[in-house]
N, C-alpha and C. Protein backbone atom coordinates (compact mmCIF):
# COMPACT_ATOMS: atom_id res chain seq x y z
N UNK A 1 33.70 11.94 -18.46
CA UNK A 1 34.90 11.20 -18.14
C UNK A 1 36.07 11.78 -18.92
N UNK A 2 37.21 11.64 -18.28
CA UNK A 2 38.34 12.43 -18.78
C UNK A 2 38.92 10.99 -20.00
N UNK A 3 39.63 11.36 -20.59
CA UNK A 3 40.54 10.37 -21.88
C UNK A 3 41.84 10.81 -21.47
N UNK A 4 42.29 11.46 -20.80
CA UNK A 4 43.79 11.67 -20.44
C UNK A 4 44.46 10.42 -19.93
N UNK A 5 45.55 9.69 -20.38
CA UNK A 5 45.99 8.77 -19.33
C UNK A 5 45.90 8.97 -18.43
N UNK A 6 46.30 10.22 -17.48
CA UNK A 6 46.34 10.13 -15.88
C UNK A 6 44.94 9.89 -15.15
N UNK A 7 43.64 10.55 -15.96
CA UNK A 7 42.82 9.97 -15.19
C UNK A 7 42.30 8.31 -15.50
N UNK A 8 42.14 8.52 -16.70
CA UNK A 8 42.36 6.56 -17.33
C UNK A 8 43.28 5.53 -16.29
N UNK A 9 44.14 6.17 -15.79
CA UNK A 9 45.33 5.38 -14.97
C UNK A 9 44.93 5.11 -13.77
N UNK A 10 44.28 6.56 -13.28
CA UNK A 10 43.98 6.63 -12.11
C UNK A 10 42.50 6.18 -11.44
N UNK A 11 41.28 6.25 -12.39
CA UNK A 11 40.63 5.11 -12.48
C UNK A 11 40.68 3.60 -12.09
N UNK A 12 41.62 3.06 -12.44
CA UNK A 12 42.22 1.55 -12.19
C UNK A 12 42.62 1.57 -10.58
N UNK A 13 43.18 2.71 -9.87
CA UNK A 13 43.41 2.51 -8.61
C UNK A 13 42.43 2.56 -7.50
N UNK A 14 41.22 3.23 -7.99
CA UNK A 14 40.06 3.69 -6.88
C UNK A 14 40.32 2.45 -5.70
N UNK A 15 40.15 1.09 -5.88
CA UNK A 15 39.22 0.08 -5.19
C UNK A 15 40.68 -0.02 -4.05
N UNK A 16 41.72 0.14 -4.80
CA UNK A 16 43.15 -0.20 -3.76
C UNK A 16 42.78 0.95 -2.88
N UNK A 17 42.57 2.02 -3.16
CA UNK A 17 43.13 3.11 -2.52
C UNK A 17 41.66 3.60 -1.49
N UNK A 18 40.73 2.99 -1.90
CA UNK A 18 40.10 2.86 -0.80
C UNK A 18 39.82 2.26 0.04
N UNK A 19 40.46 0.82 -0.34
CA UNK A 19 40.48 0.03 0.93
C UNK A 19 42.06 0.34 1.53
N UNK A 20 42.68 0.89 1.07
CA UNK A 20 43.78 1.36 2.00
C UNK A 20 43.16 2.48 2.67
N UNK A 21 42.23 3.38 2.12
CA UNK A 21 42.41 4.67 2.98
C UNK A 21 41.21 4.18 4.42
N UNK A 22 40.77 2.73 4.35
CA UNK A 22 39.64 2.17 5.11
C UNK A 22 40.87 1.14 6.24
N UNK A 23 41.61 1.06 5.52
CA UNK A 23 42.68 0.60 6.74
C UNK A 23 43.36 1.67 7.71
N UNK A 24 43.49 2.76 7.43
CA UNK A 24 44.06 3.62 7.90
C UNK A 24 43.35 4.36 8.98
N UNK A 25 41.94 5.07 8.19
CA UNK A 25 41.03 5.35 9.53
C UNK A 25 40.38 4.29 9.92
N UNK A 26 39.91 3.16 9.74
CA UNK A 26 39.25 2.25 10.09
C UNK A 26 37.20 2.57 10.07
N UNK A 27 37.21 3.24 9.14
CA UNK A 27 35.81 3.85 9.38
C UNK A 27 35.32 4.52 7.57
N UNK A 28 34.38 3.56 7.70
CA UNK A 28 34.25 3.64 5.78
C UNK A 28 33.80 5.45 6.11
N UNK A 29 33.19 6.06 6.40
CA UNK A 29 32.81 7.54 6.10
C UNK A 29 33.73 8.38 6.36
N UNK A 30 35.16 8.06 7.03
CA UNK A 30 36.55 8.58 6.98
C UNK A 30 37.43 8.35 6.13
N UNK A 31 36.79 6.97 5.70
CA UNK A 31 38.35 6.45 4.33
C UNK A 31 37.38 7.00 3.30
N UNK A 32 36.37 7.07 2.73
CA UNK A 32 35.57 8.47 2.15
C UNK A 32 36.18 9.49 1.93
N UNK A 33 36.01 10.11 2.81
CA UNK A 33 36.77 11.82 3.02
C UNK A 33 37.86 11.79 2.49
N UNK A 34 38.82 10.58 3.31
CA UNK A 34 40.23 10.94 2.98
C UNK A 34 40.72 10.26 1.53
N UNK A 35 39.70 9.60 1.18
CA UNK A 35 39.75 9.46 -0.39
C UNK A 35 39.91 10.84 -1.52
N UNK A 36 38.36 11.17 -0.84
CA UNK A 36 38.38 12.06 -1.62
C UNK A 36 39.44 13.31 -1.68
N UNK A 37 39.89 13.80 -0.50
CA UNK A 37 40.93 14.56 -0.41
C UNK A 37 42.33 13.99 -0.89
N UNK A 38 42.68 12.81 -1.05
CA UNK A 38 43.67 12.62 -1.75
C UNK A 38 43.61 12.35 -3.38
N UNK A 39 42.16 12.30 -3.71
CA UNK A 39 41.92 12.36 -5.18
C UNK A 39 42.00 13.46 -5.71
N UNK A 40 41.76 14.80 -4.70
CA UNK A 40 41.45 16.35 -5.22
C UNK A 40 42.94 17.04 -5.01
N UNK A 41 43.92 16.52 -3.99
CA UNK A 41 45.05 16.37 -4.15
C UNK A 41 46.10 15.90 -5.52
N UNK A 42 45.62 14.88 -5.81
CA UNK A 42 46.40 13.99 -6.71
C UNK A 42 46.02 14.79 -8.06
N UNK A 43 44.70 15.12 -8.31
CA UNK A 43 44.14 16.11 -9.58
C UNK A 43 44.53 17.23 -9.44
N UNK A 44 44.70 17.92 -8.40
CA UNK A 44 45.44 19.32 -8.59
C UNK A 44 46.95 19.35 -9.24
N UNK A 45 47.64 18.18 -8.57
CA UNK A 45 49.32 18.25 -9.31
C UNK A 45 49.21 17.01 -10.01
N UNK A 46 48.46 16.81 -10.81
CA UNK A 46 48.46 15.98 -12.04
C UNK A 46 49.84 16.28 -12.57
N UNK A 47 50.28 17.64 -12.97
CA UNK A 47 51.47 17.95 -13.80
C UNK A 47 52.33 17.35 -13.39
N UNK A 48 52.40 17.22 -12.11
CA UNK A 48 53.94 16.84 -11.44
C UNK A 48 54.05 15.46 -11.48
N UNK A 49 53.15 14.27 -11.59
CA UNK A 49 52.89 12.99 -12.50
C UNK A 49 54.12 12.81 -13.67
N UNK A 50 54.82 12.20 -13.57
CA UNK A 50 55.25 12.25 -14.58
C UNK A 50 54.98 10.49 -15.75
N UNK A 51 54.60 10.57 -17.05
CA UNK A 51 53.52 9.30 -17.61
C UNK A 51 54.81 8.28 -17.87
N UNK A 52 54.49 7.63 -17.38
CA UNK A 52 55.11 5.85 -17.29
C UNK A 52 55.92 5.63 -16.28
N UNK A 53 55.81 6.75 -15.10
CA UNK A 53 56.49 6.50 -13.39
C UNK A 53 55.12 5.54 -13.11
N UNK A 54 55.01 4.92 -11.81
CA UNK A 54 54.09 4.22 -11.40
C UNK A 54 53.31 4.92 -10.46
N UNK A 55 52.22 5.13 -11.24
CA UNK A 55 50.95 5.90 -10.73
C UNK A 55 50.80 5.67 -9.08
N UNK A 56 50.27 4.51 -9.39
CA UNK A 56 49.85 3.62 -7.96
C UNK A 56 50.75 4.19 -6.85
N UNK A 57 52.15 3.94 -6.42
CA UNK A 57 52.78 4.10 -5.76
C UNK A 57 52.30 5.58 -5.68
N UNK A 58 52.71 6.61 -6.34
CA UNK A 58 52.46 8.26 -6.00
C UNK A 58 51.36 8.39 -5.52
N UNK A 59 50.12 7.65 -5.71
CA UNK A 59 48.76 8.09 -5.31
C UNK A 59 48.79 7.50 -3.77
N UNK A 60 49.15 6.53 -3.86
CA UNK A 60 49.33 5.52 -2.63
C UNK A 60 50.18 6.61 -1.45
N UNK A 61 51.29 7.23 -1.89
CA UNK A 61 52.03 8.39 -1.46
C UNK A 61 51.13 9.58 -0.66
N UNK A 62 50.46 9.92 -1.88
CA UNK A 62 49.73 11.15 -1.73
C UNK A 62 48.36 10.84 -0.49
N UNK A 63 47.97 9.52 -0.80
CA UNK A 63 47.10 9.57 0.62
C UNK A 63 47.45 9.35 1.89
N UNK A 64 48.78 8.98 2.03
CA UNK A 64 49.60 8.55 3.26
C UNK A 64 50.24 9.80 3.86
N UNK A 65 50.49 10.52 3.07
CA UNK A 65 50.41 12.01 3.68
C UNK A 65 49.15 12.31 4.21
N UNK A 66 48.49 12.51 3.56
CA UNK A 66 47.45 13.14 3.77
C UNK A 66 46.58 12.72 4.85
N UNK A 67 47.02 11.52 4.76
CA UNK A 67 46.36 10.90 6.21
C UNK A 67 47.27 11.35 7.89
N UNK A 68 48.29 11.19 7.40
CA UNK A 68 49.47 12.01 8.57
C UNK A 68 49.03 13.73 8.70
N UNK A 69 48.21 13.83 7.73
CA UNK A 69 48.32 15.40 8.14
C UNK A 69 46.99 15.76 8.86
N UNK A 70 46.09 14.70 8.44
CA UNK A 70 44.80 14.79 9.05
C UNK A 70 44.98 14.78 10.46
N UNK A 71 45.58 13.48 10.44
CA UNK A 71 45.90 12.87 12.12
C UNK A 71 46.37 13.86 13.18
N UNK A 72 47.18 14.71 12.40
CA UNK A 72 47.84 15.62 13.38
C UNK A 72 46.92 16.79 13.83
N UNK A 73 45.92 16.86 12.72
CA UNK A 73 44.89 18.36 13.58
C UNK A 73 43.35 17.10 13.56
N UNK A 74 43.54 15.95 13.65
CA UNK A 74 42.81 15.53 14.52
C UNK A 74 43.03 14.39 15.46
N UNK A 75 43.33 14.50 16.70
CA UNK A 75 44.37 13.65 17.69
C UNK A 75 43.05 13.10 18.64
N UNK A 76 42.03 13.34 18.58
CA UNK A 76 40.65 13.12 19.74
C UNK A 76 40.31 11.34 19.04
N UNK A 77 40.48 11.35 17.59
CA UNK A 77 39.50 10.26 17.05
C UNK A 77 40.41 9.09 17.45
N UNK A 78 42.04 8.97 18.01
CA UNK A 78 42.60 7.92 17.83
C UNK A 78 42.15 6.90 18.96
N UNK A 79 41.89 6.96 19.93
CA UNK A 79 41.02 6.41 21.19
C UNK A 79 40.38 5.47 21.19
N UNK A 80 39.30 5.92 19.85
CA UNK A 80 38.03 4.75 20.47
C UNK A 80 38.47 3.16 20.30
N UNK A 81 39.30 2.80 19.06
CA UNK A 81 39.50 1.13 19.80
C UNK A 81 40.08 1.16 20.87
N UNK A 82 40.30 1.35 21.67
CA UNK A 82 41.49 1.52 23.09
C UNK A 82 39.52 1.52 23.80
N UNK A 83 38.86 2.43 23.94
CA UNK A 83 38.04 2.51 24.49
C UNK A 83 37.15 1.48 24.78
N UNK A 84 36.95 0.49 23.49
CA UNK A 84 36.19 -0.42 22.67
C UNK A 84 36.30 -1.62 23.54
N UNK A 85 37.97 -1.55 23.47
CA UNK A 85 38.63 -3.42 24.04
C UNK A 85 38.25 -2.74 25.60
N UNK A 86 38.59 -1.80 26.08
CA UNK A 86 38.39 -1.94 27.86
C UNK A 86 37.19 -1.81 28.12
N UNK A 87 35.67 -1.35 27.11
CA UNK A 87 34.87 -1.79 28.06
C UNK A 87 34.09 -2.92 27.47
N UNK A 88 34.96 -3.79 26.91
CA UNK A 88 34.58 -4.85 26.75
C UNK A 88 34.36 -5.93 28.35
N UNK A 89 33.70 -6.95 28.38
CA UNK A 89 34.11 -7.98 29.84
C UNK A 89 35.07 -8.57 29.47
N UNK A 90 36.17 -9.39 30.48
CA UNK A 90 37.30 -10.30 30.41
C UNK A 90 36.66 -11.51 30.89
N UNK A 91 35.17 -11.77 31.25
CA UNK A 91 34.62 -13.12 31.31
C UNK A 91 34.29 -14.34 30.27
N UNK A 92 34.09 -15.33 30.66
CA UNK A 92 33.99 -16.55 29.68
C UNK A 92 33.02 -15.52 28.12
N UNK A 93 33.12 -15.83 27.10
CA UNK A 93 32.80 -15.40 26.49
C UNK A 93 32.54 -16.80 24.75
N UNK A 94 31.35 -16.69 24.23
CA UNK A 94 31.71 -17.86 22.99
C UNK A 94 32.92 -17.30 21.96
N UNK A 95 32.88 -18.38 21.66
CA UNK A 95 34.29 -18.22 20.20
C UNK A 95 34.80 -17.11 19.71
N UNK A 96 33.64 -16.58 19.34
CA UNK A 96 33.55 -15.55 17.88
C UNK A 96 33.66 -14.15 18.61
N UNK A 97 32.92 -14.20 20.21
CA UNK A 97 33.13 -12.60 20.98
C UNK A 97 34.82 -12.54 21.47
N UNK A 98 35.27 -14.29 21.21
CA UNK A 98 36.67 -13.78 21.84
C UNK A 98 37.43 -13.54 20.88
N UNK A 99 37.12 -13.79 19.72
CA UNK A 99 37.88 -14.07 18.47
C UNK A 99 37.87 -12.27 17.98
N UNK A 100 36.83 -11.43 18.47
CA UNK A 100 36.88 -10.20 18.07
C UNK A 100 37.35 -9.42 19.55
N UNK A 101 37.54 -10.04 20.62
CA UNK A 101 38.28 -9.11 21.65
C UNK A 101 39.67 -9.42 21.72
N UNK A 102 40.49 -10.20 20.72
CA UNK A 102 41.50 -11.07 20.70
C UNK A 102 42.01 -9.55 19.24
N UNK A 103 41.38 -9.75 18.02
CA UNK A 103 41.37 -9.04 17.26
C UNK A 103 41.33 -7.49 17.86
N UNK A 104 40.54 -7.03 18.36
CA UNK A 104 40.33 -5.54 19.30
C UNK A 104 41.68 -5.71 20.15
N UNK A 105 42.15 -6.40 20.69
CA UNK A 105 43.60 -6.35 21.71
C UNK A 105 44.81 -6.27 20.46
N UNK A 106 44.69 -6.88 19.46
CA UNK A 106 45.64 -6.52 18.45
C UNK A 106 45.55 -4.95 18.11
N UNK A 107 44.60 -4.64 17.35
CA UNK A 107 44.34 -3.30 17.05
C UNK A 107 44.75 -2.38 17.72
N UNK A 108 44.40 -2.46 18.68
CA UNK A 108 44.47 -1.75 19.79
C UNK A 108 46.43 -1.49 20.27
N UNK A 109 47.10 -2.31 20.53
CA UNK A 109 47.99 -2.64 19.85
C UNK A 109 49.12 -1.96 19.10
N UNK A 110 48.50 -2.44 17.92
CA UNK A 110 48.95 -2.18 16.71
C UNK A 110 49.07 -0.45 17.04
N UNK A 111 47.73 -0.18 17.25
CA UNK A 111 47.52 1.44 17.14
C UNK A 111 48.84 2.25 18.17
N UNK A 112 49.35 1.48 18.89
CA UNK A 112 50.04 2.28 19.91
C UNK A 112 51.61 2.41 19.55
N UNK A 113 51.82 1.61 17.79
CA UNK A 113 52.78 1.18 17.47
C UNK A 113 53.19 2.90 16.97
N UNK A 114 54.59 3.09 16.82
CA UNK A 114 55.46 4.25 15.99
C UNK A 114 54.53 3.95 14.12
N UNK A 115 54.35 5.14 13.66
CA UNK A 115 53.67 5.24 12.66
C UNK A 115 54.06 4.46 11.83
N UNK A 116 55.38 4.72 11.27
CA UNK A 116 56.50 4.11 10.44
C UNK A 116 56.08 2.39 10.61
N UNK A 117 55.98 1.97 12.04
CA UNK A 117 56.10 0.55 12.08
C UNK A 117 54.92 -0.23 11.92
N UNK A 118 53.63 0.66 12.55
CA UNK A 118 52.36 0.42 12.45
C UNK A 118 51.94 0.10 10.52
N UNK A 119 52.50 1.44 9.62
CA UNK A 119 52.41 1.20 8.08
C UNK A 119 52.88 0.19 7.58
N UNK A 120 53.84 -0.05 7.80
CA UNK A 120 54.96 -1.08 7.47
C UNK A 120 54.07 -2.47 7.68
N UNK A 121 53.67 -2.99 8.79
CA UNK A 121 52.74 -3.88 8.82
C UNK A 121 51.58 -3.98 8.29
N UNK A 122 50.42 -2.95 8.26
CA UNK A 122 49.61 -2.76 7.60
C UNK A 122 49.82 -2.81 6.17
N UNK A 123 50.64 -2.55 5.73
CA UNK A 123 50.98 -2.91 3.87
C UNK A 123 51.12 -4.27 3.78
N UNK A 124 52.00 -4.98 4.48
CA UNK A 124 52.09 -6.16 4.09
C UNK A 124 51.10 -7.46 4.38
N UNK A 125 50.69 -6.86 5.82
CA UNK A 125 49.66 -7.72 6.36
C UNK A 125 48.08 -8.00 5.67
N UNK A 126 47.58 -6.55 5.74
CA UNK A 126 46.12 -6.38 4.69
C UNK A 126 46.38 -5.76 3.23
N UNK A 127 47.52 -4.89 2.94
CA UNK A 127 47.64 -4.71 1.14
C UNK A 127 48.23 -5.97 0.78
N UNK A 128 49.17 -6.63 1.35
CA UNK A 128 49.64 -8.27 1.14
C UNK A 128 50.63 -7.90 -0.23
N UNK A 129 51.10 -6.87 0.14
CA UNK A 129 52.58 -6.11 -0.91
C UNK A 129 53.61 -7.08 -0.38
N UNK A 130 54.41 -6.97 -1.44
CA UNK A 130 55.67 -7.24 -1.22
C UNK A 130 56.55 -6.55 -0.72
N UNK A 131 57.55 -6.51 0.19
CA UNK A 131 58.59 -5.34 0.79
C UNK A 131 58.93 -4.33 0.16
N UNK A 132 59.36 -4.61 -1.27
CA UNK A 132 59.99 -3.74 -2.10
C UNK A 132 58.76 -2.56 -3.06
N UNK A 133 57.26 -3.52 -2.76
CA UNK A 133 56.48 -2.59 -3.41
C UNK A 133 55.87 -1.67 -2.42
N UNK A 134 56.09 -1.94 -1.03
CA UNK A 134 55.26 -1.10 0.09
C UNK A 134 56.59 0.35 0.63
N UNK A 135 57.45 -0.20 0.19
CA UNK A 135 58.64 0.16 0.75
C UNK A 135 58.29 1.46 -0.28
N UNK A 136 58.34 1.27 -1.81
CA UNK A 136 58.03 2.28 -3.24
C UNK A 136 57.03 2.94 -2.94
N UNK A 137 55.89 2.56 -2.25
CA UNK A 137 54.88 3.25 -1.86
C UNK A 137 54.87 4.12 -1.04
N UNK A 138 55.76 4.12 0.19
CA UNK A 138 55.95 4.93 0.60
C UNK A 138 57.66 5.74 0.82
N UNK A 139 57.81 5.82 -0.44
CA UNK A 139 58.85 6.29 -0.59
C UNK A 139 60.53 6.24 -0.19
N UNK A 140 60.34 5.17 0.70
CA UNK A 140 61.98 4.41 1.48
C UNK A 140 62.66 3.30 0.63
N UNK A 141 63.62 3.52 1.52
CA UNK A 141 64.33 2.23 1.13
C UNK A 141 63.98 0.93 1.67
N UNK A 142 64.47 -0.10 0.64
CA UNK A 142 63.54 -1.20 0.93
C UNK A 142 64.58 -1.74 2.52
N UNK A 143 65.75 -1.20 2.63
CA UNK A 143 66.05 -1.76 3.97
C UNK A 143 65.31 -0.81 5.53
N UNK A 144 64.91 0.65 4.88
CA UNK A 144 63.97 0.75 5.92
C UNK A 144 63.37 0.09 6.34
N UNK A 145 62.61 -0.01 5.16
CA UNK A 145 60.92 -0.84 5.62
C UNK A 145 61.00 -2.08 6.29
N UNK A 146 61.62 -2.65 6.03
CA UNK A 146 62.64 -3.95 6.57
C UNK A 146 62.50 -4.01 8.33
N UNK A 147 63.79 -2.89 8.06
CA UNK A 147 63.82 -2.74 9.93
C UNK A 147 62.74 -2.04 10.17
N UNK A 148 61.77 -1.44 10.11
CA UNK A 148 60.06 -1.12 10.08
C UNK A 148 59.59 -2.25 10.60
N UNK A 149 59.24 -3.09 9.75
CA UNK A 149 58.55 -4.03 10.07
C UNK A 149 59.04 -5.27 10.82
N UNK A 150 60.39 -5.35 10.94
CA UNK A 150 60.65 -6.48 12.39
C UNK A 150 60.77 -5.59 12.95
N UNK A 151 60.99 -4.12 13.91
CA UNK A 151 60.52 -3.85 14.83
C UNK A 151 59.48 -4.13 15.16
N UNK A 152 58.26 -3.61 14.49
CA UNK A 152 57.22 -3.52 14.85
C UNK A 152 56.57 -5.12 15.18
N UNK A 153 57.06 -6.01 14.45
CA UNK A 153 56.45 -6.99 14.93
C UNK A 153 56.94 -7.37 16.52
N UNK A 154 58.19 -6.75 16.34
CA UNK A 154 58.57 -7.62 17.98
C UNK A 154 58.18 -6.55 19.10
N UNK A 155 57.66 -5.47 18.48
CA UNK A 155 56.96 -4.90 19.86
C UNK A 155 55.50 -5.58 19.74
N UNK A 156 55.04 -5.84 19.00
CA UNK A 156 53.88 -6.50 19.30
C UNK A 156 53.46 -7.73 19.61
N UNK A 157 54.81 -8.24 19.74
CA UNK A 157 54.91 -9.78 20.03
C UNK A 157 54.81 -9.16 21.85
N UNK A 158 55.67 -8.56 22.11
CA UNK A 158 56.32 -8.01 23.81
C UNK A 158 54.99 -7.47 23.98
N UNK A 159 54.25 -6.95 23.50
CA UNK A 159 52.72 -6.49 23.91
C UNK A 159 51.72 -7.69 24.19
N UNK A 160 51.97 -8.80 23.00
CA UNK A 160 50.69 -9.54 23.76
C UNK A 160 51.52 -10.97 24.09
N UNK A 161 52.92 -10.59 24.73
CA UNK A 161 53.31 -11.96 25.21
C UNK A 161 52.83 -12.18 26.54
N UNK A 162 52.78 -14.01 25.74
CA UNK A 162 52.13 -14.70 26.85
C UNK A 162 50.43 -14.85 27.02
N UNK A 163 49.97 -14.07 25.83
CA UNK A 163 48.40 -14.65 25.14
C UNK A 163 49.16 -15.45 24.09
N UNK A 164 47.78 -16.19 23.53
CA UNK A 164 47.75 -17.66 22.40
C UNK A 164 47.18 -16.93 21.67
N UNK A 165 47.87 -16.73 20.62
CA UNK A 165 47.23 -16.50 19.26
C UNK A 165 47.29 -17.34 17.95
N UNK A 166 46.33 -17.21 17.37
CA UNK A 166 46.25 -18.55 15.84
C UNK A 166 45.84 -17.99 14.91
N UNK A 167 45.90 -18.74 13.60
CA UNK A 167 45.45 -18.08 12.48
C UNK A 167 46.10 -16.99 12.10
N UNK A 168 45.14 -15.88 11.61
CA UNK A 168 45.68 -14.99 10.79
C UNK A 168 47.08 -13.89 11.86
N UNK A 169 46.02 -13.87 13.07
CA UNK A 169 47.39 -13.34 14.60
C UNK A 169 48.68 -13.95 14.27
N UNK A 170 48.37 -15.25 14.13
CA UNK A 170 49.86 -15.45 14.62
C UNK A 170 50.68 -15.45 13.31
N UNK A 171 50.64 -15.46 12.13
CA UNK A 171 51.12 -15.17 10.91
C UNK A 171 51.40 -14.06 10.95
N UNK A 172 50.83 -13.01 11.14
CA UNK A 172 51.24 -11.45 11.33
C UNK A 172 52.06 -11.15 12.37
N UNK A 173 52.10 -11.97 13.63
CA UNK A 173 53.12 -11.61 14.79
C UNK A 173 54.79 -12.58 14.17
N UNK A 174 54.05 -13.74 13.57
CA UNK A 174 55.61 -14.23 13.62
C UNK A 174 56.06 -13.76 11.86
N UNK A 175 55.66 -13.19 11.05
CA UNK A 175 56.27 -12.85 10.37
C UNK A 175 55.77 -13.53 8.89
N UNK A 176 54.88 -14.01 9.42
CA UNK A 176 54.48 -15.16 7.90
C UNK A 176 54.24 -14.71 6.30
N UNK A 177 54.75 -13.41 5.71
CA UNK A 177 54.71 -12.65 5.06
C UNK A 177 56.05 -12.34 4.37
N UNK A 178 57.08 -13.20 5.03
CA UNK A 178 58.76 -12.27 5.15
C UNK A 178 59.40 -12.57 3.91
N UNK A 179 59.77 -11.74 3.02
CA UNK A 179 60.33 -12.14 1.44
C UNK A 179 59.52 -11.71 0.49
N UNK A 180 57.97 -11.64 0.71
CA UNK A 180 57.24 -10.90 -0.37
C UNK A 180 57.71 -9.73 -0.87
């Protein structure tokens, strides 16, 4: 084990940064990979760290690239929820199968959102950041992220208007997050 602050520091972030990098691909043996490639990333320019900036945010940085860069030389994997919800049935179905084809129609969704607006939600919705800390994370201004994220909600409102959504849906479509 290293004694350097930066890895001491960086230690403390593993559990965030892999359940972010598990939000992003949606697939624990991809948020894996892209862990690890943003850890072997982040250890190569250790130098450029500079000690008592906020770790978190830069690492948080460094995998959000890295995930944009993946995405772009791999464009085949974005599909399968899209695939998932249509061959699902649209017949009577119990609670819990609609409660996850209700969830799959969000995703699904969500996924078709502009990147920028899709992140923007995803920070606040499942990291449950505050504007100004998701905004630091990925490097904008906090009035970007802002207009980020009411776009994005109101295209996803115009996507599933005119379904009923409850619970955690409808907190995330109408905004139930706004001021953090």
């Amino acid at each position: 084990m290293h004694d350097d602050p930066f890895h001491q520091e960086l230690t403390l972030h593993l559990t965030a940064l892999r359940r972010y990098a598990f939000v992003l691909t949606r697939s624990a043996e991809e948020a894996e990979d892209l862990l690890q490639d943003c850890l072997a990333k982040a250890v190569a320019s250790a130098t450029q760290w500079r000690p008592g900036s906020d770790l978190k945010a830069w690492l948080f940085r460094i995998l959000y690239t890295t995930h944009i860069s993946r995405r772009r030389h791999q464009q085949v994997r974005q599909r399968t929820v899209g695939i998932l919800a249509e061959g699902m049935a649209e017949t009577v179905q119990p609670a819990d199968q609609l409660a996850r084809v209700e969830a799959a129609q969000v995703v699904t969704h969500l996924q078709a959102l502009p990147e920028g607006q899709r992140q923007a939600i995803l920070m606040v919705a499942v990291e449950d950041l505050k504007y100004d800390e998701a905004a630091k994370r990925l490097g904008i201004p906090v009035g970007t992220f802002m207009s980020r994220i009411a776009r994005g909600r109101e295209a996803l409102r115009r996507a599933l208007e005119g379904e009923e959504r409850s619970g955690p849906m409808l907190r995330l479509l109408k905004g139930g997050r706004d001021g953090r």
